[in-house]
N, C-alpha and C. Protein backbone atom coordinates (compact mmCIF):
# COMPACT_ATOMS: atom_id res chain seq x y z
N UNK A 1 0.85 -1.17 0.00
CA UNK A 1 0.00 0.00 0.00
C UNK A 1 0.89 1.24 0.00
N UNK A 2 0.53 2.27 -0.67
CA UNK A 2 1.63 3.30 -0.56
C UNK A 2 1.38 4.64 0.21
N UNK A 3 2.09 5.13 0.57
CA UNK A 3 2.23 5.55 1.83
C UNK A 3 1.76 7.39 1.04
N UNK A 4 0.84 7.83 1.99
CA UNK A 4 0.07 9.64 1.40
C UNK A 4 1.46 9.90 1.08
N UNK A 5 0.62 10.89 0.17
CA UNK A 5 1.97 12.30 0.03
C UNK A 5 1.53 13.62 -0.21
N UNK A 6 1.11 14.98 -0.06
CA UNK A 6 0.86 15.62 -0.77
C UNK A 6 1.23 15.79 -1.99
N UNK A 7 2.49 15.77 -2.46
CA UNK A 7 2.56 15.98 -3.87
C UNK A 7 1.61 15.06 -4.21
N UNK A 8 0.80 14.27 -4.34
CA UNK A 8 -0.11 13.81 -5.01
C UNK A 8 -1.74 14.30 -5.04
N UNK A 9 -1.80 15.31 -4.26
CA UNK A 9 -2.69 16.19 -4.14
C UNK A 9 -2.62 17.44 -5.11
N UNK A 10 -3.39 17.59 -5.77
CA UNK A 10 -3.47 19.39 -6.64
C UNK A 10 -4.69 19.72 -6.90
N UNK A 11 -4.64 20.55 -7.81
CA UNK A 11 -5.93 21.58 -8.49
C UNK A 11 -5.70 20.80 -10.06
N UNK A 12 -6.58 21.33 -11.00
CA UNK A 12 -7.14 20.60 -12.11
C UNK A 12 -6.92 22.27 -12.68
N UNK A 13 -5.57 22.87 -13.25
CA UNK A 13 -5.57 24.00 -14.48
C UNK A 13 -5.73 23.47 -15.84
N UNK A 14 -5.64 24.26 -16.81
CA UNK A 14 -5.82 23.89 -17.97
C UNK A 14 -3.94 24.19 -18.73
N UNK A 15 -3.42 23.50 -19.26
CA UNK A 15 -2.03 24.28 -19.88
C UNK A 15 -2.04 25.63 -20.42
N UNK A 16 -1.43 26.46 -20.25
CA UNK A 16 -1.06 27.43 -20.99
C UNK A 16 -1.38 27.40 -22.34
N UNK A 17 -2.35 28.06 -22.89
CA UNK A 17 -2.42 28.07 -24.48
C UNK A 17 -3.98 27.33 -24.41
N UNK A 18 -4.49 26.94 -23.43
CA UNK A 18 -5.65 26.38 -23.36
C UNK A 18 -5.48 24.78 -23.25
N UNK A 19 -6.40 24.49 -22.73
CA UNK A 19 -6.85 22.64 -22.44
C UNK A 19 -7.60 21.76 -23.00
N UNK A 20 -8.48 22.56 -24.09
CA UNK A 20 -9.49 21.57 -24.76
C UNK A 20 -8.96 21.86 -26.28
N UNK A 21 -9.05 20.82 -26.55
CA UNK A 21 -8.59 20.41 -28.24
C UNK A 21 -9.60 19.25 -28.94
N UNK A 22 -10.11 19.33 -29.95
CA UNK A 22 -10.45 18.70 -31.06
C UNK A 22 -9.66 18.22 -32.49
N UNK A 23 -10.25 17.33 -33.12
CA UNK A 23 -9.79 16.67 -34.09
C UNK A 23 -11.28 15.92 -35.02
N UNK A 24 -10.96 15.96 -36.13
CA UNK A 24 -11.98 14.95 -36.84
C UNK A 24 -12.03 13.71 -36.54
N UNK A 25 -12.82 13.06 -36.15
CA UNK A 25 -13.58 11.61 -35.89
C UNK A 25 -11.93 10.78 -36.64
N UNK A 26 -11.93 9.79 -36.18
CA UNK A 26 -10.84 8.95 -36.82
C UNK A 26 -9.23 9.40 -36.89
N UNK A 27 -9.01 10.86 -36.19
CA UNK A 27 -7.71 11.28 -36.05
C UNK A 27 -6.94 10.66 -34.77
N UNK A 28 -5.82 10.03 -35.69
CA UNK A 28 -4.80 9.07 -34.18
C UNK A 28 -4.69 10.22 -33.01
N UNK A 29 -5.07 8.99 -31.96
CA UNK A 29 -5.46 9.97 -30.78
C UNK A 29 -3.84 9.53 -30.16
N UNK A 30 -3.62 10.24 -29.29
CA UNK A 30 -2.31 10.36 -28.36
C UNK A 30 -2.27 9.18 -27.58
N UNK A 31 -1.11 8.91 -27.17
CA UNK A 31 -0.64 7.96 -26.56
C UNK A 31 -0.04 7.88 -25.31
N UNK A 32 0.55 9.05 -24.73
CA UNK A 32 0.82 9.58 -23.65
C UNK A 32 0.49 10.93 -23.06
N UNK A 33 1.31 11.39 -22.02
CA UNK A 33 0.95 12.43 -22.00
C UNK A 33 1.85 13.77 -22.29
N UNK A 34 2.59 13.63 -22.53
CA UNK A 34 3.54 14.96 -22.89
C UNK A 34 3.98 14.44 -24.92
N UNK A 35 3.62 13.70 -25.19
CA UNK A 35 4.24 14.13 -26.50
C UNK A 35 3.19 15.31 -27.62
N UNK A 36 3.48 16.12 -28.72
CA UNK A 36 2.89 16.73 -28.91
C UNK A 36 1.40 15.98 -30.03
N UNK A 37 0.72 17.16 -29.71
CA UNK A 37 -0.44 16.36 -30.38
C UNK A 37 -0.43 17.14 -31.70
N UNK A 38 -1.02 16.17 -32.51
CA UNK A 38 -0.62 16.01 -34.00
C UNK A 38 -1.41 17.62 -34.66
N UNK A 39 -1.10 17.60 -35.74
CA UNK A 39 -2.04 19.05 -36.34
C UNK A 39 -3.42 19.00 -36.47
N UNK A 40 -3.86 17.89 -36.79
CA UNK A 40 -5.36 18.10 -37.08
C UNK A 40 -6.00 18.78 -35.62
N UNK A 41 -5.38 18.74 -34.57
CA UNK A 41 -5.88 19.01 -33.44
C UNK A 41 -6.11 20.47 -33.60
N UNK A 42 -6.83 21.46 -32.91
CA UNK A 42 -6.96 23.00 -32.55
C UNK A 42 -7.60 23.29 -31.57
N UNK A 43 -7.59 24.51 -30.93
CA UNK A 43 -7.19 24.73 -29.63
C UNK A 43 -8.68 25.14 -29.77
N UNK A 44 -10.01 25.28 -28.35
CA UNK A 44 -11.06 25.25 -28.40
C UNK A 44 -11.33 26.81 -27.78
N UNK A 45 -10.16 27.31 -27.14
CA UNK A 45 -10.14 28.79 -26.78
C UNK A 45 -10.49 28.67 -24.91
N UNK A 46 -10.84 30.00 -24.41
CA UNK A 46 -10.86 29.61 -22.98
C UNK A 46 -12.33 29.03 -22.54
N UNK A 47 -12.02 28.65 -21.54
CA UNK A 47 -13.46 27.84 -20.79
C UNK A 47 -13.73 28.67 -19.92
N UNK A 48 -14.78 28.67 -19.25
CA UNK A 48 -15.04 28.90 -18.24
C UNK A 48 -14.58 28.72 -16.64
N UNK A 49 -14.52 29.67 -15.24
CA UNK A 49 -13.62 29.12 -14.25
C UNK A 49 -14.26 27.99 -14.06
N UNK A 50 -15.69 27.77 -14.32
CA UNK A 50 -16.46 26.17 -13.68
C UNK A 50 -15.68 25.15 -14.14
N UNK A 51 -14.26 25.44 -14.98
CA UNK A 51 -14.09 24.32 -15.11
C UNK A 51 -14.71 23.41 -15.80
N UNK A 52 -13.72 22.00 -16.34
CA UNK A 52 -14.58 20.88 -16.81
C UNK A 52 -14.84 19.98 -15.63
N UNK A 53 -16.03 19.54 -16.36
CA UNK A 53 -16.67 18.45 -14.96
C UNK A 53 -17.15 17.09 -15.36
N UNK A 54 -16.71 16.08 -15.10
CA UNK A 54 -16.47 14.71 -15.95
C UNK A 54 -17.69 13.62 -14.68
N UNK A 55 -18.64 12.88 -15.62
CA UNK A 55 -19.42 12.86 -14.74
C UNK A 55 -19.46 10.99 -15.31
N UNK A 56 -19.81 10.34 -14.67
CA UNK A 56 -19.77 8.42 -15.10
C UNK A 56 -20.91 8.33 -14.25
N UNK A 57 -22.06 7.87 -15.48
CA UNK A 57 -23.07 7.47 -14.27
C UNK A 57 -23.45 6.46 -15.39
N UNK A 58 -24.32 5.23 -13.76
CA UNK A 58 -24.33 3.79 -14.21
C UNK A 58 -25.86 3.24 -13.76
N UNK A 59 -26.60 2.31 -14.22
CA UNK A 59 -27.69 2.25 -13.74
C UNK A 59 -27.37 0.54 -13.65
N UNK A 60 -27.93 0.29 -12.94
CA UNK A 60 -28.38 -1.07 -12.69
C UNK A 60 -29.61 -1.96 -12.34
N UNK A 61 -29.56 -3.10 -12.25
CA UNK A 61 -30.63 -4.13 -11.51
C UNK A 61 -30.33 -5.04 -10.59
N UNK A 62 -31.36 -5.29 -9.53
CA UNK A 62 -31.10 -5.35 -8.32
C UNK A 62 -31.74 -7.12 -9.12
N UNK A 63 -30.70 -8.18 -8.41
CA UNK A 63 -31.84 -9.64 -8.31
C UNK A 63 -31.77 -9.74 -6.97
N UNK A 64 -32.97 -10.19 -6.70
CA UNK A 64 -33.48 -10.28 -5.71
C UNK A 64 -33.90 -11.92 -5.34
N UNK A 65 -33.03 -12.88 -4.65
CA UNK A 65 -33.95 -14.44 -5.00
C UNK A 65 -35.07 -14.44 -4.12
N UNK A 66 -35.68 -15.89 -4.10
CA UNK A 66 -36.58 -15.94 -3.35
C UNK A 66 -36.44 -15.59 -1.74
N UNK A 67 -37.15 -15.31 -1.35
CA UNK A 67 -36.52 -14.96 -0.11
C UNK A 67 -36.50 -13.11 0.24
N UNK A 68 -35.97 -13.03 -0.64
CA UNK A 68 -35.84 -11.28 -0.42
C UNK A 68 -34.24 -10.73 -0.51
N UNK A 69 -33.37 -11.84 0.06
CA UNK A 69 -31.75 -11.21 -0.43
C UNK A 69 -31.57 -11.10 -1.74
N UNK A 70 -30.77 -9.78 -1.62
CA UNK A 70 -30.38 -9.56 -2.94
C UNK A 70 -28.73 -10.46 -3.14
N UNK A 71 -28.66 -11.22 -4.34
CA UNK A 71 -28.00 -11.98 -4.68
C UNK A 71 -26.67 -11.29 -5.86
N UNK A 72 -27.22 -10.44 -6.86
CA UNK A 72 -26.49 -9.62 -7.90
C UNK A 72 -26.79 -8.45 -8.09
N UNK A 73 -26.29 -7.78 -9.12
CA UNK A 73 -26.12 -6.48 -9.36
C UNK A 73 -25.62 -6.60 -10.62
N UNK A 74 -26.40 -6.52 -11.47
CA UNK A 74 -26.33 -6.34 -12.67
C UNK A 74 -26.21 -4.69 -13.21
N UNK A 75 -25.07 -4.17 -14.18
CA UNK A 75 -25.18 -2.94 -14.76
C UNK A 75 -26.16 -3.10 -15.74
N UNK A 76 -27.10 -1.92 -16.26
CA UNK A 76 -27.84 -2.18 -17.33
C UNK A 76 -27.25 -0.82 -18.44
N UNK A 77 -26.73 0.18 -17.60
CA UNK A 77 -25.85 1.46 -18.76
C UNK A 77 -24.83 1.66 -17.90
N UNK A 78 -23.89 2.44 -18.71
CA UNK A 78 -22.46 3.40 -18.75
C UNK A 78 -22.81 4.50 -19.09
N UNK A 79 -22.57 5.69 -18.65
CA UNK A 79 -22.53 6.77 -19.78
C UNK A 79 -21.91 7.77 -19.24
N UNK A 80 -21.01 8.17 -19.67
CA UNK A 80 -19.30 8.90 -19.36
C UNK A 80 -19.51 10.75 -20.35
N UNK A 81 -19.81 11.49 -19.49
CA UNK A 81 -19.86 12.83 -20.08
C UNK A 81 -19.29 13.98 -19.58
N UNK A 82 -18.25 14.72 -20.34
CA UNK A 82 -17.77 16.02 -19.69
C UNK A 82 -18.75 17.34 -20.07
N UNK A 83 -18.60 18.09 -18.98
CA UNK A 83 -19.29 19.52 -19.13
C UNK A 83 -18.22 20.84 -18.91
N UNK A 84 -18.95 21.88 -19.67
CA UNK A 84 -18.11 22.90 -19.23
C UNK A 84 -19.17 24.21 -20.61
N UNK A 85 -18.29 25.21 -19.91
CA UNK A 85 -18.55 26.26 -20.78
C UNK A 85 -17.17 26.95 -21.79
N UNK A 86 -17.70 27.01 -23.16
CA UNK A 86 -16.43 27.64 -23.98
C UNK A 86 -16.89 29.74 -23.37
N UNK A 87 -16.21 30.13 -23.60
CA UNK A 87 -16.23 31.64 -23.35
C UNK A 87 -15.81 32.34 -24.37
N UNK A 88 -15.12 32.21 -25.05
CA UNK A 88 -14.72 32.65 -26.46
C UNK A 88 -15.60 32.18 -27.90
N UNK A 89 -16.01 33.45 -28.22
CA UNK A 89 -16.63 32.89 -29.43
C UNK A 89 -15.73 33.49 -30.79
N UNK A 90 -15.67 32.09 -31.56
CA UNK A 90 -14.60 32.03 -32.60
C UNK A 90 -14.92 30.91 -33.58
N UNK A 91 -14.62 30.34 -34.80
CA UNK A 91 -14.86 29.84 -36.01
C UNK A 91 -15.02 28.37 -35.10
N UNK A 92 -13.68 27.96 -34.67
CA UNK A 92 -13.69 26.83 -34.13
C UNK A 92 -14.76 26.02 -32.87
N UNK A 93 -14.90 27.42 -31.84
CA UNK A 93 -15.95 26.95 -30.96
C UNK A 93 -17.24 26.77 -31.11
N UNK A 94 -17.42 27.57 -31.92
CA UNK A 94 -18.62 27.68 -32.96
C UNK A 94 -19.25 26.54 -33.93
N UNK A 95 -18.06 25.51 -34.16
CA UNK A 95 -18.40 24.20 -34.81
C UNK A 95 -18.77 23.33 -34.48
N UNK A 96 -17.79 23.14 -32.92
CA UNK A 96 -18.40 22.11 -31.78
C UNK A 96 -19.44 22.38 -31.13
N UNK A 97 -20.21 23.52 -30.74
CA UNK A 97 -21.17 24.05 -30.07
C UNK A 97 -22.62 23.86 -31.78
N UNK A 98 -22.44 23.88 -32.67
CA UNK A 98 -23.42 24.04 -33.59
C UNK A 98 -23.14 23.42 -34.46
N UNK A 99 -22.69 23.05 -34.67
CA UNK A 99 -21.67 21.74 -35.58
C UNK A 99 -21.28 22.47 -36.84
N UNK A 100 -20.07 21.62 -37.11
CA UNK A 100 -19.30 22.25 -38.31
C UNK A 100 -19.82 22.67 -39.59
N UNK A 101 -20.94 21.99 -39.82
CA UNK A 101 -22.13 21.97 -40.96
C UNK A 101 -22.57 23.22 -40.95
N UNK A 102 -22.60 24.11 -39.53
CA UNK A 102 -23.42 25.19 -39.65
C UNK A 102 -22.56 26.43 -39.25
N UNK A 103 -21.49 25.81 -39.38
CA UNK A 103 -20.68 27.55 -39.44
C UNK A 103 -19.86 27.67 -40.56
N UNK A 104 -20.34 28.39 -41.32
CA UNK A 104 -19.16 29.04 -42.50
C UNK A 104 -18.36 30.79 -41.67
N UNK A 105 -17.47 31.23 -42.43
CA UNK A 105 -16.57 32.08 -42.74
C UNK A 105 -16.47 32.49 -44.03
N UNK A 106 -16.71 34.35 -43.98
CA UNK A 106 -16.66 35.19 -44.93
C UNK A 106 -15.78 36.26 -45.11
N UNK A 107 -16.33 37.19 -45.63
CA UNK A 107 -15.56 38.43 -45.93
C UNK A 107 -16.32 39.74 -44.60
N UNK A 108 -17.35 39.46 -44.22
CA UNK A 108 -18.17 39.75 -43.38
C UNK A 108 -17.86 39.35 -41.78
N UNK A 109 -17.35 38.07 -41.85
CA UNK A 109 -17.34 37.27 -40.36
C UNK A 109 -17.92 36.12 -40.54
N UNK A 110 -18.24 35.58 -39.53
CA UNK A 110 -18.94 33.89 -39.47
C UNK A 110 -20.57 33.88 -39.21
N UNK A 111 -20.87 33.29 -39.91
CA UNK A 111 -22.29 32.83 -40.05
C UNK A 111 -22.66 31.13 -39.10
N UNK A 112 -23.73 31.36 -38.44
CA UNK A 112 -23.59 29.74 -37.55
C UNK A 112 -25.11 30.26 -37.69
N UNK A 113 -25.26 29.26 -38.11
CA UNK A 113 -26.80 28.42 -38.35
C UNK A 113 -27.45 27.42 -37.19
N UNK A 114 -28.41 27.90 -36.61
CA UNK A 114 -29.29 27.31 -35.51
C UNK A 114 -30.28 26.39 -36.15
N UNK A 115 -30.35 25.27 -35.74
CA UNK A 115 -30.92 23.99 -36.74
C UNK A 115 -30.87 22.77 -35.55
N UNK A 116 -31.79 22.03 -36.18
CA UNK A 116 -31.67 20.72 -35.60
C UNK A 116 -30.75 20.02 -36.09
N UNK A 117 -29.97 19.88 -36.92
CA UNK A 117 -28.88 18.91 -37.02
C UNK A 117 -27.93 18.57 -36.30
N UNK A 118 -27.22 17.83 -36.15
CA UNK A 118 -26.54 17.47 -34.56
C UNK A 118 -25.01 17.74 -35.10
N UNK A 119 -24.21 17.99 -34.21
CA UNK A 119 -23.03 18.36 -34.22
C UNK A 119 -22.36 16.62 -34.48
N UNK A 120 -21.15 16.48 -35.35
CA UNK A 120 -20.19 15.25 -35.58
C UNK A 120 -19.81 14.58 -34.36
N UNK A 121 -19.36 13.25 -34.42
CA UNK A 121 -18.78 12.89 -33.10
C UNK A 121 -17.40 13.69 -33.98
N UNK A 122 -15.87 13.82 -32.78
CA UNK A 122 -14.86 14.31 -33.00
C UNK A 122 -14.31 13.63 -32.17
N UNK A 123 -12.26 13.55 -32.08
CA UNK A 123 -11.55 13.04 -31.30
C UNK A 123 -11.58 14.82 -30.19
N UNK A 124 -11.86 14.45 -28.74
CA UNK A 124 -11.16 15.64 -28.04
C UNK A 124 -9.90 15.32 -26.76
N UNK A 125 -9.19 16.48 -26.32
CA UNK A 125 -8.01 16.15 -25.66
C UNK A 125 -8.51 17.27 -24.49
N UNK A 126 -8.18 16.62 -23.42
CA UNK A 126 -8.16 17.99 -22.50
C UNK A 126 -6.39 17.92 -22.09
N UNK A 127 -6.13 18.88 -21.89
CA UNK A 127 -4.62 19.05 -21.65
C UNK A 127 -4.77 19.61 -20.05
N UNK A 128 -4.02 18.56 -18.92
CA UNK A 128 -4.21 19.63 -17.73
C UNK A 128 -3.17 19.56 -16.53
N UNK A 129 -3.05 20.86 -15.53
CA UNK A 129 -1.69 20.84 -15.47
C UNK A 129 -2.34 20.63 -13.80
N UNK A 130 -1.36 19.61 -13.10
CA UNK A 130 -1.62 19.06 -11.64
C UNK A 130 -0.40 19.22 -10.96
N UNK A 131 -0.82 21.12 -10.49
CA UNK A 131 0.09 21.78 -9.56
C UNK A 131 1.44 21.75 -11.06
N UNK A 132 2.72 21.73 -10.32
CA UNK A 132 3.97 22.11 -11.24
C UNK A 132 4.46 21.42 -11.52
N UNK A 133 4.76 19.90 -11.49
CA UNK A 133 4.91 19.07 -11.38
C UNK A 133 4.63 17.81 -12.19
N UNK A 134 3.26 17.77 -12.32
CA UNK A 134 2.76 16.56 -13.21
C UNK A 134 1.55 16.96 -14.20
N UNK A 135 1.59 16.49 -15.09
CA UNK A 135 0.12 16.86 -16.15
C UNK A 135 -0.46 15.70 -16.60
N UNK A 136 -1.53 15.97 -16.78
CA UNK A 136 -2.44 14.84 -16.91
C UNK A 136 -3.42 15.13 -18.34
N UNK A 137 -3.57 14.27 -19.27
CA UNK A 137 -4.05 14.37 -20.60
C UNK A 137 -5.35 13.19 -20.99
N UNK A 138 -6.30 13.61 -21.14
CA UNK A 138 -7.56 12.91 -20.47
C UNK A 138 -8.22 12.65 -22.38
N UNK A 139 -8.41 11.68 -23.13
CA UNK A 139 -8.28 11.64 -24.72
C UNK A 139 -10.09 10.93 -24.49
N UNK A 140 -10.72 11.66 -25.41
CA UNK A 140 -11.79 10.90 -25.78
C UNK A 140 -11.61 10.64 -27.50
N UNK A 141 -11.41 9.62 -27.67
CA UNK A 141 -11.51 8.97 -28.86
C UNK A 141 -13.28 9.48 -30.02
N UNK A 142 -13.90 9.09 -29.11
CA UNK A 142 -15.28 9.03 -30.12
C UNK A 142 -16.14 10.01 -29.30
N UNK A 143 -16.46 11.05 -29.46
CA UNK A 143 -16.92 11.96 -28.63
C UNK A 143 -17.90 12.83 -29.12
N UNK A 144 -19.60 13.58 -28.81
CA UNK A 144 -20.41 14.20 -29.57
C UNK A 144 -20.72 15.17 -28.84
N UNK A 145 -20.96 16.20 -28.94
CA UNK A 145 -21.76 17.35 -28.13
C UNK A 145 -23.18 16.94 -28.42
N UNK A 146 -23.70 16.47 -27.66
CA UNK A 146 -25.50 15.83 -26.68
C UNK A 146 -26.20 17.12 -26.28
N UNK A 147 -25.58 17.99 -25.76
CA UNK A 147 -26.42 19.16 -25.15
C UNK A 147 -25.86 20.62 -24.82
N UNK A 148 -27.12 21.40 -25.21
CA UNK A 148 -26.27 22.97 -25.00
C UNK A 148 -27.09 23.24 -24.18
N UNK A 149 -26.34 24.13 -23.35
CA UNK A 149 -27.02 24.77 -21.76
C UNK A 149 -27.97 26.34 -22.66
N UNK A 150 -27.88 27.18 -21.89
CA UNK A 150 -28.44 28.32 -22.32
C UNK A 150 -27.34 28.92 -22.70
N UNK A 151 -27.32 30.21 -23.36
CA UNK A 151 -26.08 31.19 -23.93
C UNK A 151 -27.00 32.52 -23.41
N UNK A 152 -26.44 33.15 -22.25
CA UNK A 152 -26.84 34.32 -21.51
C UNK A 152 -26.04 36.09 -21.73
N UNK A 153 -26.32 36.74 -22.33
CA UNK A 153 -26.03 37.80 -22.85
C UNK A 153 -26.16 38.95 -21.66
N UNK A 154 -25.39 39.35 -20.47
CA UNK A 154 -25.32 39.98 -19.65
C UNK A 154 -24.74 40.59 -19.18
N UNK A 155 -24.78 42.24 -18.72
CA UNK A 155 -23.42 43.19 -18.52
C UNK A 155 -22.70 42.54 -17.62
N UNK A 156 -21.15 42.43 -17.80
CA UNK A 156 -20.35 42.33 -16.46
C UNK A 156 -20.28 40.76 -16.29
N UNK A 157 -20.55 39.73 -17.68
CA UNK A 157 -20.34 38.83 -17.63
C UNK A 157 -19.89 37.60 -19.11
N UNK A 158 -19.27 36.81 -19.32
CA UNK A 158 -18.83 36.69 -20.49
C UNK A 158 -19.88 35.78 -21.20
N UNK A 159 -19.97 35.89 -22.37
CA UNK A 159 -20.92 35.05 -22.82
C UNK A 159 -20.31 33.91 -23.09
N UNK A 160 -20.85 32.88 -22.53
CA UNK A 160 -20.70 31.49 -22.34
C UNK A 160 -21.55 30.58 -23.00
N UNK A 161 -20.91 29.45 -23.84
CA UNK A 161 -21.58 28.48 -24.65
C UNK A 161 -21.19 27.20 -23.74
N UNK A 162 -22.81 26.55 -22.77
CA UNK A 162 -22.16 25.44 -21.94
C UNK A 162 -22.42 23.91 -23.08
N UNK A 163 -21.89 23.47 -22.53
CA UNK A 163 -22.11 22.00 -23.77
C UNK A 163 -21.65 20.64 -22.77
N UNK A 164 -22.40 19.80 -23.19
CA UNK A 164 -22.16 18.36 -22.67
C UNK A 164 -21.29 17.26 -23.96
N UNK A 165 -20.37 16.95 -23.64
CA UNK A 165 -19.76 16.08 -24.30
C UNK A 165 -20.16 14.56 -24.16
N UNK A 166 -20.88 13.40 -24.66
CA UNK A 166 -20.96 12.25 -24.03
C UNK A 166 -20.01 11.51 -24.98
N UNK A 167 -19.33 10.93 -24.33
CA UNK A 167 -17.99 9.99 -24.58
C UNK A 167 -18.54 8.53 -24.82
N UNK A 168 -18.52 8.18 -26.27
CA UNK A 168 -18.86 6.90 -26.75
C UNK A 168 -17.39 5.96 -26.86
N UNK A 169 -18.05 4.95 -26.69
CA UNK A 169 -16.52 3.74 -26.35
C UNK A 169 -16.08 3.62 -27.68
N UNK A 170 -14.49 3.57 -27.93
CA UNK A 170 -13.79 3.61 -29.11
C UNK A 170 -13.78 2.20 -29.68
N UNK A 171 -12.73 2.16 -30.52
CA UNK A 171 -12.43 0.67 -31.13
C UNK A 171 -12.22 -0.69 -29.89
N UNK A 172 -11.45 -0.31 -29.20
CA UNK A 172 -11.40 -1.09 -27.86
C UNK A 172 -12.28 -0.98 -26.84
N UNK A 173 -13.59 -0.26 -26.83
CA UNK A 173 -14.42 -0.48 -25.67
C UNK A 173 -14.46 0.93 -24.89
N UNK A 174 -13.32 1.32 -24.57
CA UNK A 174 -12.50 2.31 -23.90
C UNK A 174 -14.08 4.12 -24.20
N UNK A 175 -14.25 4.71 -22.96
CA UNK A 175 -15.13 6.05 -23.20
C UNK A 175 -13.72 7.36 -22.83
N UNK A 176 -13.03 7.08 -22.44
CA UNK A 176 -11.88 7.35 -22.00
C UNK A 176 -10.53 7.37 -21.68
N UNK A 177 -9.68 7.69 -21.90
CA UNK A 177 -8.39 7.25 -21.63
C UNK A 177 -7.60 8.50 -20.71
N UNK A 178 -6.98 8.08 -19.42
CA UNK A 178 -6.08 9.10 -18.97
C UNK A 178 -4.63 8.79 -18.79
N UNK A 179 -4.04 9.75 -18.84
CA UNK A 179 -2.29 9.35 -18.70
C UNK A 179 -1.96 10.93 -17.63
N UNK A 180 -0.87 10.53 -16.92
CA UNK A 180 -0.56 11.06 -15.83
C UNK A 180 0.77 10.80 -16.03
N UNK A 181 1.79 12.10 -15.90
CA UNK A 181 3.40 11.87 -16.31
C UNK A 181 3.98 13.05 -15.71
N UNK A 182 4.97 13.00 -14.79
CA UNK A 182 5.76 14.03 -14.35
C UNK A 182 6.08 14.76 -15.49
N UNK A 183 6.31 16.04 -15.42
CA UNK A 183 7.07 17.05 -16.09
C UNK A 183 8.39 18.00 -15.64
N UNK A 184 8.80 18.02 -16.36
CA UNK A 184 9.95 19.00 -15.95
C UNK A 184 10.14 20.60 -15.29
């Protein structure tokens, strides 16, 4: 058993340059955590202080034999989803929040189209830094934006696009992958 330490205690920042990254569906996802991530990736701009918030919820069934003890516990779902708010509005955030289908770029600025069509699944990366020391790189392989919160337009506050990510299991099963690696 290994013995506490604080250094294994921190806060959850985002890297410098931002923490959330995308890629098109089928782009080789990373393998560790400090090597660099490939180009198709781009940076999603800043989030919100709420932070991302990574949520695993599971439902099950109770058997019950004769008698009345319960005997098993059967899972009947998985379902693995991050939340957060983008704060920057820009070409890119604008694709994942409304899907890529509905934002063009002009001579004017960007046009994003409000529609029922659903946003792509995409590969995303959160990049994040635990205290000075160690970073941690959290990869969803197969990933869709499921839900948009409200977008609130108010003095003295930033306009925020909140969105739910639900994390579908990749080629191996996997809704998630994390890696954790000292840094220099």
């Amino acid at each position: 058993m290994g013995v506490p330490s604080t250094s294994n205690v921190s806060v959850g920042q985002p890297k410098a340059g931002g923490g959330i990254f995308a890629a098109p569906a089928g782009t080789a996802i990373p393998a560790d955590a400090a090597a660099p991530l490939p180009a198709e990736f781009v940076g999603l701009g800043y989030v919100s202080d709420a932070g991302l918030v990574n949520t695993v919820a599971t439902e099950s069934n109770a058997v019950i034999a004769w008698g009345g003890d319960q005997v098993l516990n059967a899972r009947t779902s998985r379902t693995e989803t991050f939340k957060f708010s983008f704060i920057e509005t820009n070409e890119n955030t604008m694709k994942q929040v409304y899907g890529a289908q509905n934002v063009s770029t002009g001579d004017k600025g960007l046009t994003v189209l409000h529609n029922s069509k659903s946003a792509t699944a995409s590969v995303y990366v959160f990049e994040i830094l635990l205290g000075d020391k160690r970073a941690k790189r959290i990869v969803l392989g197969n990933a869709q934006v499921t839900e948009l919160g409200d977008v609130s337009y108010l003095d003295g506050a930033a306009v925020g696009y909140e969105v739910t990510l639900t994390a579908f299991p990749d080629k191996n099963g996997n809704t998630a992958i994390e890696y954790i690696a000292s840094i220099a």
